[in-house]
Protein backbone atom coordinates (compact mmCIF):
# COMPACT_ATOMS: atom_id res chain seq x y z
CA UNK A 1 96.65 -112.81 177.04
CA UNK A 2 95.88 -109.37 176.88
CA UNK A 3 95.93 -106.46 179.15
CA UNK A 4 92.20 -106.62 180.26
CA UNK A 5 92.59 -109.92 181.39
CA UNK A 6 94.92 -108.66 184.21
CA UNK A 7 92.73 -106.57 186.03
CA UNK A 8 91.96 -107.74 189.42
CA UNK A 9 87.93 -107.78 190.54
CA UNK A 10 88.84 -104.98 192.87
CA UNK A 11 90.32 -102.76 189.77
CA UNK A 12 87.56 -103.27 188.16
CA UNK A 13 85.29 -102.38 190.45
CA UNK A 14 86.42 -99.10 190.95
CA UNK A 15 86.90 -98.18 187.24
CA UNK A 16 83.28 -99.64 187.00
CA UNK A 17 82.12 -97.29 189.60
CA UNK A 18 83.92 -94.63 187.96
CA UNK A 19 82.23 -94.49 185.04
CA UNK A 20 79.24 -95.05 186.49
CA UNK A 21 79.34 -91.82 188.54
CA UNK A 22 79.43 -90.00 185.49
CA UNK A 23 76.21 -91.31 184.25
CA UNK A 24 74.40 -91.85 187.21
CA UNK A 25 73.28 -90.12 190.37
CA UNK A 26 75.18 -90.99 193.16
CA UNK A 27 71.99 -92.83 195.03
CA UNK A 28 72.55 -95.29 192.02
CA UNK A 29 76.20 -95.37 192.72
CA UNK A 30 76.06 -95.76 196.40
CA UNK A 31 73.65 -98.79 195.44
CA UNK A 32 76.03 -100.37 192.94
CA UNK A 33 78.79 -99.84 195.30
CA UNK A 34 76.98 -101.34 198.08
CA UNK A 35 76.07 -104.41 195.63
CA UNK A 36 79.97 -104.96 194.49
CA UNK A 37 80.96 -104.35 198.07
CA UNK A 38 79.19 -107.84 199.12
CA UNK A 39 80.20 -109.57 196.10
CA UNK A 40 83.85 -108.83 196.87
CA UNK A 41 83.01 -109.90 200.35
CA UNK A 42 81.32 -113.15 199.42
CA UNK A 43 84.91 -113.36 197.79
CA UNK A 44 86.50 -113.10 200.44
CA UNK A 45 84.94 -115.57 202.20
CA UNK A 46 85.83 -118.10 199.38
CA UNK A 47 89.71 -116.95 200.71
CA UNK A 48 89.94 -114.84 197.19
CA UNK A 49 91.61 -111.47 197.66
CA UNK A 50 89.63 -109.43 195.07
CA UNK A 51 92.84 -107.45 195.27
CA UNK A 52 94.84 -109.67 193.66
CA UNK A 53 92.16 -111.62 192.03
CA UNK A 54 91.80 -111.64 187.95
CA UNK A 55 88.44 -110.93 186.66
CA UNK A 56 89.08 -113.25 183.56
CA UNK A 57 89.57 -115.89 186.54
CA UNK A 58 86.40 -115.94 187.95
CA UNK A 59 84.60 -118.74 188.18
CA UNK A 60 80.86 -120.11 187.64
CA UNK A 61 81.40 -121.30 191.99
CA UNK A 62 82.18 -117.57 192.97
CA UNK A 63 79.08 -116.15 191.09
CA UNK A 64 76.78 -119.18 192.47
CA UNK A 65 77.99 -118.38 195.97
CA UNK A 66 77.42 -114.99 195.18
CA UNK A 67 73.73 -115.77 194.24
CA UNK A 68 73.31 -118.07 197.54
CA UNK A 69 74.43 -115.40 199.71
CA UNK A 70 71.89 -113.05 198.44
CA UNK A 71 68.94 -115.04 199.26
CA UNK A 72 68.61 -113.91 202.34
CA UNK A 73 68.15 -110.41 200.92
CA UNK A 74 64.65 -109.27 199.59
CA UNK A 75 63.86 -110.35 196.12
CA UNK A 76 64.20 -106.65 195.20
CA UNK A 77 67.69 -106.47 196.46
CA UNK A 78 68.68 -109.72 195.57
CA UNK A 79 67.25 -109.06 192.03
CA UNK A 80 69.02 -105.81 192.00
CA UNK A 81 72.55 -107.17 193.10
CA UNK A 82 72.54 -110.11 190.30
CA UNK A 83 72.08 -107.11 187.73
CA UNK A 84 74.68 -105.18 189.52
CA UNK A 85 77.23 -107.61 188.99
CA UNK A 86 75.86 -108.88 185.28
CA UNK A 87 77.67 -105.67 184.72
């Protein structure tokens, strides 16, 4: 395996973000954040520490829960949030 396939979802995250911020203004930042920040939390709720959780681990389940959880969003948001984490 290589090194990439280590990084946890929360590493990730952050060096996504990262890079991000230098692109981006930080109302699109805050936004992605806010998106990632409920799909680590819909991980959490599948008892997956996105901590200690590989990326390369994910599963097909933790993106469909994701996109079940954000149906109760607006179709904008919940639009918005599947992009976000299409990465």
């Amino acid at each position: 395996m290589d090194t990439l396939s280590y990084i946890t979802v929360s590493e990730a995250k952050e060096m996504f973000l990262t890079s991000l911020s230098l692109l981006q203004s930080t109302n699109t930042s805050q936004t992605y954040r806010k998106a990632l920040d409920t799909f680590t939390s819909v991980l959490l709720l599948q008892q997956t520490s996105p901590s200690d959780f590989a990326v390369a681990s994910l599963t097909e389940e933790s993106v469909a829960d994701f996109v079940a959880y954000t149906e109760k969003f607006s179709s904008a948001t919940e639009s918005l949030y599947l992009y976000v984490i299409r990465g």
